[in-house]
Protein backbone atom coordinates (compact mmCIF):
# COMPACT_ATOMS: atom_id res chain seq x y z
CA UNK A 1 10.58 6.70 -20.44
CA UNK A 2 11.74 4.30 -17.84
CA UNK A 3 10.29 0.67 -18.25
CA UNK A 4 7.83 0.51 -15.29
CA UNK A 5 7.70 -2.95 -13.01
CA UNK A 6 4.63 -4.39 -10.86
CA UNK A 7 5.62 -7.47 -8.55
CA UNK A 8 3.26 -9.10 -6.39
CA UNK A 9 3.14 -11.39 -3.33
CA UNK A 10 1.06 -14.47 -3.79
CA UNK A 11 -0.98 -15.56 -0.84
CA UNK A 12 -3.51 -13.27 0.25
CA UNK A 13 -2.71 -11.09 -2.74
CA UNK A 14 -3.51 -13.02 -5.69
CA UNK A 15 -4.14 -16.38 -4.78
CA UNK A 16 -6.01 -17.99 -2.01
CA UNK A 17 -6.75 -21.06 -0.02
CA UNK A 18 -9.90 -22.77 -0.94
CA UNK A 19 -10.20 -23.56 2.78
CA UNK A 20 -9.35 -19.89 4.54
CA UNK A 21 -6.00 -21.63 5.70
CA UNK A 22 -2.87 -22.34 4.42
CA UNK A 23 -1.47 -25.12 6.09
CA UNK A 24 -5.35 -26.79 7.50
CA UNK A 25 -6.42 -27.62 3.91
CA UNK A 26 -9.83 -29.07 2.62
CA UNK A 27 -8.10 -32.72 3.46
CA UNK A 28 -7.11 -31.74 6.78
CA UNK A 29 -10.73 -31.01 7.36
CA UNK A 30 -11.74 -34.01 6.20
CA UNK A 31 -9.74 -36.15 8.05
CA UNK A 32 -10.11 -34.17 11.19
CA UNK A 33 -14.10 -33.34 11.03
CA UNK A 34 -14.45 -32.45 14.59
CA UNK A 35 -11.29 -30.63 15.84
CA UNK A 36 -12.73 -27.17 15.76
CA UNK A 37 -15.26 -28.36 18.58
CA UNK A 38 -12.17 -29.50 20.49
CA UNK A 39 -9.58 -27.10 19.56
CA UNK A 40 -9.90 -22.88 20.15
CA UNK A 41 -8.55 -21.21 17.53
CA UNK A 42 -5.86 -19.94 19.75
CA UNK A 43 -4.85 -22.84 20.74
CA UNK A 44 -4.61 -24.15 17.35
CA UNK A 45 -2.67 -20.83 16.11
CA UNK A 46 -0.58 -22.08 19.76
CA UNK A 47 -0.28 -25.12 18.45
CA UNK A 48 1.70 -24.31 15.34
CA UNK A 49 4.41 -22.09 16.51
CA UNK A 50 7.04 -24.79 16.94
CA UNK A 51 5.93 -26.04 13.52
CA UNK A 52 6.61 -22.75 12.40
CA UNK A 53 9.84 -22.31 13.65
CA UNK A 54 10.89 -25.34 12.20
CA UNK A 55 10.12 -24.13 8.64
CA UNK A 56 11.61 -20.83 8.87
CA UNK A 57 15.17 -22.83 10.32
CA UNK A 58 14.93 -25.42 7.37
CA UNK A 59 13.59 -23.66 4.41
CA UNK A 60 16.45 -23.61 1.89
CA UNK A 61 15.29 -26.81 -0.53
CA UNK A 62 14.71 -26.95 -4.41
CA UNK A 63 12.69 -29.96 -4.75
CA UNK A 64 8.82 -31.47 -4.48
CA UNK A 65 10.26 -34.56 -2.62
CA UNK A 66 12.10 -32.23 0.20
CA UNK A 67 8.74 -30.48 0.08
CA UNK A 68 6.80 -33.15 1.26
CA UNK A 69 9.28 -34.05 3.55
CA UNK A 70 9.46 -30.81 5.35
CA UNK A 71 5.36 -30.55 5.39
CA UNK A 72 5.16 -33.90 7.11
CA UNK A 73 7.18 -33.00 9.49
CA UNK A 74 5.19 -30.07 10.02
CA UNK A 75 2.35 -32.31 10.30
CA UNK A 76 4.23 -34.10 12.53
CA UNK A 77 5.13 -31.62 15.16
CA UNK A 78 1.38 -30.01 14.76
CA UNK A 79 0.11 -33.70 16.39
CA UNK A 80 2.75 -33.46 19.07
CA UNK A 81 1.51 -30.37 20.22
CA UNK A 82 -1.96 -31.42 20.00
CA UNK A 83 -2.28 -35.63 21.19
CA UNK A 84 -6.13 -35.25 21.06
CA UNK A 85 -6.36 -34.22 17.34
CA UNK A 86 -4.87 -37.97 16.31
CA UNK A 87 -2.17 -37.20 14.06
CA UNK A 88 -0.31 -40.65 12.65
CA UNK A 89 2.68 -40.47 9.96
CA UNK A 90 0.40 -41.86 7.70
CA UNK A 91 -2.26 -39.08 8.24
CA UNK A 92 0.79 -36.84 8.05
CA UNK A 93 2.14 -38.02 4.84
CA UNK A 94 -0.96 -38.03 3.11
CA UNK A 95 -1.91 -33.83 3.83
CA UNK A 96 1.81 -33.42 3.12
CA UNK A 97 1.46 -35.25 -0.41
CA UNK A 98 -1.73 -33.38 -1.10
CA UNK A 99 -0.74 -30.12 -0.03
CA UNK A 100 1.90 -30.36 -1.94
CA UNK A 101 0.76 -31.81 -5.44
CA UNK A 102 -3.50 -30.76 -5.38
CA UNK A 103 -3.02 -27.35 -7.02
CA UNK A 104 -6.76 -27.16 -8.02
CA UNK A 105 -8.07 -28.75 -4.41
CA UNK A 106 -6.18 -26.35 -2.63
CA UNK A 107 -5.89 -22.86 -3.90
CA UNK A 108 -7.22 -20.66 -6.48
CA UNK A 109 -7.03 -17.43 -7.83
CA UNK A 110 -8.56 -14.30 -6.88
CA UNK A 111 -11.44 -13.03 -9.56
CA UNK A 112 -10.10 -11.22 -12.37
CA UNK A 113 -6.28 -12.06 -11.91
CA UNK A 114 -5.26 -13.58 -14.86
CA UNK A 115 -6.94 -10.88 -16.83
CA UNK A 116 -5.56 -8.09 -14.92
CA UNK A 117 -1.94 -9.60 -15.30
CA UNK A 118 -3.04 -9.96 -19.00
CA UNK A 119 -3.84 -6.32 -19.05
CA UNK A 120 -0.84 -5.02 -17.55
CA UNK A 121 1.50 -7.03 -19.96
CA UNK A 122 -0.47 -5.43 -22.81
CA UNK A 123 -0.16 -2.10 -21.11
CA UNK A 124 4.13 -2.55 -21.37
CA UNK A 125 4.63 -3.25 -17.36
CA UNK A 126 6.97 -5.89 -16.85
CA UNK A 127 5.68 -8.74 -14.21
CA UNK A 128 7.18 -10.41 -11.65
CA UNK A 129 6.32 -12.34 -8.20
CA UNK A 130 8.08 -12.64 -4.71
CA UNK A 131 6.83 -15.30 -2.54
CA UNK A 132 7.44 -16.77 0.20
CA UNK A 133 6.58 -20.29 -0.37
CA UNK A 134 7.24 -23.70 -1.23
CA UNK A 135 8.65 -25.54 -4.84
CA UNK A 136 5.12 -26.29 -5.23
CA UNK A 137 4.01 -22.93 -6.53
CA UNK A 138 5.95 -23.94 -9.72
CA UNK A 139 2.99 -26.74 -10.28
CA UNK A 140 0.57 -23.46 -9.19
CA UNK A 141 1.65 -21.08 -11.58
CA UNK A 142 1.24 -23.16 -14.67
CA UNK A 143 -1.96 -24.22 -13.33
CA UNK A 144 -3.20 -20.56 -13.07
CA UNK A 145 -2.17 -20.00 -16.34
CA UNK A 146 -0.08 -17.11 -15.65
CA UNK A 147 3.62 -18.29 -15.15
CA UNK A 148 4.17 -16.92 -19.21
CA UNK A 149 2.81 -13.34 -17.84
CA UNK A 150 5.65 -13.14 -15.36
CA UNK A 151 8.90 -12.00 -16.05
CA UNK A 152 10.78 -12.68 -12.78
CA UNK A 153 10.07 -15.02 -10.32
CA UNK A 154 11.20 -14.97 -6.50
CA UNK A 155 10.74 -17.76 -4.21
CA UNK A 156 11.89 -17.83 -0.34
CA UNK A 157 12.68 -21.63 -0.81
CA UNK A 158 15.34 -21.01 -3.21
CA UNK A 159 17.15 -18.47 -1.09
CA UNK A 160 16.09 -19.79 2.12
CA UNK A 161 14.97 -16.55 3.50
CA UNK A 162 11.72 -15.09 4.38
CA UNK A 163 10.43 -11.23 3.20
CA UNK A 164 11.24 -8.68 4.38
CA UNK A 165 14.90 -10.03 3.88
CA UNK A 166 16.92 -7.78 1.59
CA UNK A 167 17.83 -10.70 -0.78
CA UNK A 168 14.71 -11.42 -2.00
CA UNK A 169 13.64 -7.84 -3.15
CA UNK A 170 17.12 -7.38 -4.93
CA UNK A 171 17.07 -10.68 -6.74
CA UNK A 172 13.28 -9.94 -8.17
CA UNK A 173 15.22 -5.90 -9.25
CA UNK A 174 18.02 -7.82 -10.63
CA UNK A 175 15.74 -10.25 -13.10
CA UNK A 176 13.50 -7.04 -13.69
CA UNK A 177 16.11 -5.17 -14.51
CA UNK A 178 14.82 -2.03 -13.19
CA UNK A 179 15.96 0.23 -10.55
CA UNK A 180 13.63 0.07 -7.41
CA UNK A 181 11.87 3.43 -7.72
CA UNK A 182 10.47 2.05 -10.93
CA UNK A 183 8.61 -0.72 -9.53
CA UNK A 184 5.44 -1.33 -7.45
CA UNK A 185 5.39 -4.12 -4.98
CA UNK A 186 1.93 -5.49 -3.73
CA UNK A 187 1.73 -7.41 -0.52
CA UNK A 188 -0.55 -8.14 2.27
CA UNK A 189 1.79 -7.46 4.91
CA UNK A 190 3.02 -4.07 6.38
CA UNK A 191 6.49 -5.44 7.15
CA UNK A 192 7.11 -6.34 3.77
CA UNK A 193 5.90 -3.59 2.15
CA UNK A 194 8.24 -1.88 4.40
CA UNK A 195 10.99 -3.75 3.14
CA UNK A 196 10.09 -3.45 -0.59
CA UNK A 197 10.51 0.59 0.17
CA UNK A 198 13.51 0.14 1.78
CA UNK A 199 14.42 -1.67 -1.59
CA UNK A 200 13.47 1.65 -3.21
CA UNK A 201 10.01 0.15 -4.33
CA UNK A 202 6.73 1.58 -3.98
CA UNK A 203 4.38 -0.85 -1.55
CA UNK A 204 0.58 -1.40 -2.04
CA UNK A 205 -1.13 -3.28 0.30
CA UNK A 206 -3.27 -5.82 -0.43
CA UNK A 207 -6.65 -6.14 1.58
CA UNK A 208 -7.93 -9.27 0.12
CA UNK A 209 -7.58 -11.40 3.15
CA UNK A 210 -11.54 -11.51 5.23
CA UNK A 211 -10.95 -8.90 8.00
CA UNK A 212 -7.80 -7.39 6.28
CA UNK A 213 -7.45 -3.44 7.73
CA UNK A 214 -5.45 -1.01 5.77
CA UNK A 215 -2.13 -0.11 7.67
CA UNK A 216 -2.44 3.52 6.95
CA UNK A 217 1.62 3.95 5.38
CA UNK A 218 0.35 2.42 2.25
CA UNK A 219 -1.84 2.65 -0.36
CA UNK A 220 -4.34 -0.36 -0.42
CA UNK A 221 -6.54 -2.51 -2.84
CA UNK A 222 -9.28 -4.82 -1.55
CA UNK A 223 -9.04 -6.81 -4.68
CA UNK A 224 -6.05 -7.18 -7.55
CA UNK A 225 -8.81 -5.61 -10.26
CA UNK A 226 -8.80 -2.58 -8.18
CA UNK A 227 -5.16 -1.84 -9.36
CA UNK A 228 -5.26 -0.24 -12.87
CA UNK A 229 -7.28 2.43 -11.17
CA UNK A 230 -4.85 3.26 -8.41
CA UNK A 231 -2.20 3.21 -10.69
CA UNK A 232 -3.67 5.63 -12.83
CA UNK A 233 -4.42 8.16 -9.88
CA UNK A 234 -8.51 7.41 -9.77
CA UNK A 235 -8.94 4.82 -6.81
CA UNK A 236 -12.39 3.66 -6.91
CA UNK A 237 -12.70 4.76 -3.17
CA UNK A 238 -10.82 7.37 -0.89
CA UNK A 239 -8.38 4.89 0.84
CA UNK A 240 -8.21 7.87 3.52
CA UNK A 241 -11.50 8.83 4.17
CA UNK A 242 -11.40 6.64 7.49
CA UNK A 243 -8.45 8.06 8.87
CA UNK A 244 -9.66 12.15 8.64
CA UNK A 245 -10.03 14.16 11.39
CA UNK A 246 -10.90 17.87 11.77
CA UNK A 247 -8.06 19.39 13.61
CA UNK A 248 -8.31 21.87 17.26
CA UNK A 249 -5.87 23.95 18.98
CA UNK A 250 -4.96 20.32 20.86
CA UNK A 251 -3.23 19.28 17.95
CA UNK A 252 -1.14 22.55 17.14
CA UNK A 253 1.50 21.33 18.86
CA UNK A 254 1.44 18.07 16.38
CA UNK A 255 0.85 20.58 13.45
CA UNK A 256 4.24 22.48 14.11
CA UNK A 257 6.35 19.07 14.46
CA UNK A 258 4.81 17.97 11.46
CA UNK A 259 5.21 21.45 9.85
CA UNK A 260 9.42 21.16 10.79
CA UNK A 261 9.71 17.76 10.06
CA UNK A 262 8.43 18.20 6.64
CA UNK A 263 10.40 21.46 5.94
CA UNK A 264 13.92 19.90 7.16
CA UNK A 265 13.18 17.02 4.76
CA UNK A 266 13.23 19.42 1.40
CA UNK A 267 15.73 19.64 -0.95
CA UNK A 268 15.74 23.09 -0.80
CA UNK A 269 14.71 25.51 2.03
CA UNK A 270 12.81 27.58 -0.44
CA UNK A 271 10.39 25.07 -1.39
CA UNK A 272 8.07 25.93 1.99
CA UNK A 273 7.35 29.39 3.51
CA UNK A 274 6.78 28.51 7.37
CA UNK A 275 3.64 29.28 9.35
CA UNK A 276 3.65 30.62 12.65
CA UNK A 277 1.68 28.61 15.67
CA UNK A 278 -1.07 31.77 16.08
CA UNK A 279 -1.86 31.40 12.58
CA UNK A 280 -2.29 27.88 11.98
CA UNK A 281 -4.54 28.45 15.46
CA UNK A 282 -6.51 31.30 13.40
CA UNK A 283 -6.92 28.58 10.87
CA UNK A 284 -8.10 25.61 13.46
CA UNK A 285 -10.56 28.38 15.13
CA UNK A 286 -12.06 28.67 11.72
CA UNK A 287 -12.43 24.83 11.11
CA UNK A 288 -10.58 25.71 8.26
CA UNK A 289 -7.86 22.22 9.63
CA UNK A 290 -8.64 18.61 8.01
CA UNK A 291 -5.96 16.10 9.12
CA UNK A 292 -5.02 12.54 8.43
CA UNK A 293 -4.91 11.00 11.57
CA UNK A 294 -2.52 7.30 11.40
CA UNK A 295 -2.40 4.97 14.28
CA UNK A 296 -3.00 7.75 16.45
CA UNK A 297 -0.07 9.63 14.34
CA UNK A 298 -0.60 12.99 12.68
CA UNK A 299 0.39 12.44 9.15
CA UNK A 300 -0.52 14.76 7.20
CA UNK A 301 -2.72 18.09 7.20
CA UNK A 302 -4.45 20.76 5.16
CA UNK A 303 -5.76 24.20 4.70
CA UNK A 304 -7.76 25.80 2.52
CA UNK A 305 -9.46 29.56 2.98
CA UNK A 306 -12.59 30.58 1.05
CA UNK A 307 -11.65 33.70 -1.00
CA UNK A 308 -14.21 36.11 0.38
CA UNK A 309 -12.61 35.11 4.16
CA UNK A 310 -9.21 36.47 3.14
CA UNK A 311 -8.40 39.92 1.66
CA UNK A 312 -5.45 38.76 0.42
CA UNK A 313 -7.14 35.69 -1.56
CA UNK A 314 -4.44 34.17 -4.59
CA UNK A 315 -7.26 35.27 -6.97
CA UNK A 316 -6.99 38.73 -5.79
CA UNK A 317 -3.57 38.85 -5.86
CA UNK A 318 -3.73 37.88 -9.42
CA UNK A 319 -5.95 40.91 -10.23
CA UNK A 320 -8.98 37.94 -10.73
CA UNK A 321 -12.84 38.90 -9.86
CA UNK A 322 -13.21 35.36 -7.98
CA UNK A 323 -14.68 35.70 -4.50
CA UNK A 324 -16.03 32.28 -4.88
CA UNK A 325 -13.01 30.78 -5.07
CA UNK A 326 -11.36 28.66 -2.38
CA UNK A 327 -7.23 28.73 -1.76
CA UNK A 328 -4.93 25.98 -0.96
CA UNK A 329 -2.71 27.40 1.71
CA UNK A 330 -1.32 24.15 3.19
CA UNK A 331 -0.76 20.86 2.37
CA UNK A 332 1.73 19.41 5.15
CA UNK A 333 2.16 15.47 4.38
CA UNK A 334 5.02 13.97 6.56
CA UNK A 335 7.93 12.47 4.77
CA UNK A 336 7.27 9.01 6.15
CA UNK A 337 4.30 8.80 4.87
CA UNK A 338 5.03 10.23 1.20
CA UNK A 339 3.75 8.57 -1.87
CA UNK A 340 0.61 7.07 -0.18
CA UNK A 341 -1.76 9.70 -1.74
CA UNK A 342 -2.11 11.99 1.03
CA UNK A 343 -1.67 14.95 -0.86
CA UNK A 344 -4.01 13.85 -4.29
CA UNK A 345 -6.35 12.86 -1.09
CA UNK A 346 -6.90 16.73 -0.21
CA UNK A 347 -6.69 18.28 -3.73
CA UNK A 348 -10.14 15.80 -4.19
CA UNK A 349 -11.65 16.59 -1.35
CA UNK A 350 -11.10 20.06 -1.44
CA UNK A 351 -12.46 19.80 -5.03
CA UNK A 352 -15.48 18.02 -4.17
CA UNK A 353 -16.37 20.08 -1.17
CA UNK A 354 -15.90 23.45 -3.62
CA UNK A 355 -18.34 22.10 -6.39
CA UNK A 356 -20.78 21.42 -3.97
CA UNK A 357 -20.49 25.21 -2.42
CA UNK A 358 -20.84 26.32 -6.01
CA UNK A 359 -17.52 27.86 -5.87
CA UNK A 360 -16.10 28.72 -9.49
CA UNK A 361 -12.23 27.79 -8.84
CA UNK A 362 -9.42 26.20 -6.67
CA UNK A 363 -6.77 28.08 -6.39
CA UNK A 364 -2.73 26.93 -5.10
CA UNK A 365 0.81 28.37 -4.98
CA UNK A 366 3.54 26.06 -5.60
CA UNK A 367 7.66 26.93 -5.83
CA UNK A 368 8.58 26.38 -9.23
CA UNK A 369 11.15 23.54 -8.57
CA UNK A 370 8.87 21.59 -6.60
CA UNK A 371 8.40 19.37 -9.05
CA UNK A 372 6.81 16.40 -7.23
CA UNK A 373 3.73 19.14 -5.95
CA UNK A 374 3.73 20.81 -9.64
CA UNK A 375 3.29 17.37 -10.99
CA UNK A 376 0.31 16.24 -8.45
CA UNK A 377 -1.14 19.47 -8.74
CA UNK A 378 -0.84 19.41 -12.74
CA UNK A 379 -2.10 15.26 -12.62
CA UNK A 380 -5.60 16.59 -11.12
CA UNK A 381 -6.24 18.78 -13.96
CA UNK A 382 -4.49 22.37 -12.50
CA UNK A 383 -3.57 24.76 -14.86
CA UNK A 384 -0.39 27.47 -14.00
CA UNK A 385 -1.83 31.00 -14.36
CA UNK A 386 1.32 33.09 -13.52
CA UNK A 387 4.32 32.91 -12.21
CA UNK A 388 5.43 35.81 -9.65
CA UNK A 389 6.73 37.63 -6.31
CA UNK A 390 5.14 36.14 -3.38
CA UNK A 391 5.93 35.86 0.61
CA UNK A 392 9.50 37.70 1.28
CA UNK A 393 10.43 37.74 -2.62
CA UNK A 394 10.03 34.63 -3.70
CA UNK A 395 9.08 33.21 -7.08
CA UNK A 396 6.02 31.42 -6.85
CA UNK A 397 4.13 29.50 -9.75
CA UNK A 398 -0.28 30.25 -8.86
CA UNK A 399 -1.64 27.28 -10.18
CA UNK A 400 -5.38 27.36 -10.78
CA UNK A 401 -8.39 24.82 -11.19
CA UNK A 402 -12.10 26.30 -12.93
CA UNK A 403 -15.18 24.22 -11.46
């Protein structure tokens, strides 16, 4: 077995600021009591764009004195743009030397990190961060008490480039030691998480941040303890209950470019027996059509027919006496959006809405080398019953679930 990886972001992910911000820390408030009655929030998030800039042109330094440096300048440039706050060097100086050196006045972690980090080691994963920060998080780590829990350690400073850059997700692979599709990578940000997949990794989003929304492309956590469970397939909540939708004959047009864009994305032709557009419309007339609807994006969609609607029920077919059973005939998930869960997402709900019908079994048809679908379907607790002719001739494996 391949040695499995977990590497997280920091900020917003598994530490915070003890102030909500950053870069406008408790001092900053103190010295500054009464800017917020001055200042709008947009103009303060106006305000620091040319500080901003400046970091991301001068951000390749290694130590705490070029730290301090580089955040009173920061300070510096945030007074420029804003004469009535009453920035002076010395003011600047001072939140730069704090920021840099007060660990425990600025940040802490989020509830239940250490231990879950703890937990994880235990449970064999190797540990690692990437960051994009400052030489100061190598007085936070200690400080947490988690730098001996990490195996690799990736800071933007020392390579003097920002995520999603390439370089930072290969350097954290190369001190792991593992190949990408063996590692998850937990961030708040999309874009990131985007380039930790095009890394080969497997993003999470983290939703710790107050009025964080899940993107929709990933799977998401609103706090680090909620990990073990996701990783073990049994998410405390349905990350994609928000985002379904039961489908009409509006969205068969959506249905069929989802239906070809899946099937030309196979490894093998054979995997998939098309449907034509009248019968997925049968199928939407019937209400039979749940969807996963993404930024206005169909995703992903699904199909399931009770047994005693359809003579030709997989039970039947199998010579079985179950009319209360209810058949998986579709589950169309679109290849940008595999490995969030979609399809686990359906086999549950389908699951849940059968018990509660008092049907006595699921029932599914899966090609025998679709391994990824054989293994979801066999991770829920499905059972293969036979193994047979279907369709035009093909082999198909009936997998079945008792309720």
């Amino acid at each position: 077995m391949h040695k499995q990886a977990i590497l997280f972001d920091l900020g917003w992910t598994l530490v915070v600021p003890r102030s909500g911000d950053w870069m406008l820390t408790p001092l900053f408030e103190q010295t500054f009591p009464g800017w917020r009655k001055n200042i709008s929030p947009e103009k303060m998030a106006q305000a620091q764009r040319r500080p901003a800039a400046y970091l991301a042109e001068n951000h390749r330094l290694s130590t705490l004195t070029q730290e301090v440096a580089q955040m009173t300048r920061w300070y510096m440039l945030l007074g420029e743009a804003l004469p009535a706050l009453g920035m002076t060097p010395a003011r600047a100086a001072a939140l730069a030397e704090d920021r840099t050196y007060n660990v425990a006045g600025n940040y802490v972690l989020l509830p239940g990190v250490r231990e879950l980090l703890e937990e994880l080691a235990r449970q064999g994963y190797a540990l690692g961060v990437i960051s994009d920060t400052w030489p100061s998080v190598e007085l936070q780590l200690p400080a947490f008490g988690i730098d001996h829990l990490l195996d690799a350690r990736t800071f933007s400073y020392a390579l003097g480039a920002f995520k999603p850059d390439p370089a930072l997700y290969q350097d954290a692979l190369k001190q792991l030691g593992v190949p990408g599709g063996d590692c998850w990578f937990v961030d708040d940000r999309p874009c990131n998480l985007v380039g930790a997949e095009q890394a080969g990794m497997r993003g999470i989003q983290s939703l710790a941040e107050p009025g964080a929304r899940a993107d929709g492309r990933f799977p998401a956590v609103k706090a680090p303890t909620e990990l073990p469970a996701l990783l073990d397939g049994r998410p405390d909540t349905d990350p994609w209950a928000d985002y379904q939708v039961t489908l009409t004959e509006k969205d068969l047009p959506a249905m069929m470019a989802l239906q070809a864009e899946m099937a030309a994305a196979l490894p093998s032709p054979r995997w998939y027996f098309t449907s034509k557009e009248e019968e997925f419309a049968q199928e939407v007339q019937a209400g039979r059509v749940l969807g996963l609807r993404v930024n206005g994006e169909l995703a992903a969609f699904a199909i399931a027919c009770p047994a005693r609607d359809n003579e030709k029920s997989y039970a039947a077919i199998l010579g079985r006496d179950e009319p209360d059973s209810l058949d998986f005939q579709d589950i169309i998930v679109s290849p940008r959006y595999r490995r969030r869960g979609m399809h686990s997402h359906f086999l549950a709900l389908y699951e849940r809405q059968a018990r509660r019908a008092g049907m006595t079994a699921l029932y599914a048809t899966v090609d025998p080398e679709n391994l990824p679908s054989l293994r979801s379907f066999e991770k829920a607790g499905w059972e293969r019953v036979a193994l047979r002719n279907a369709y035009d001739g093909r082999i198909r494996a009936y997998y079945r679930k008792g309720l």
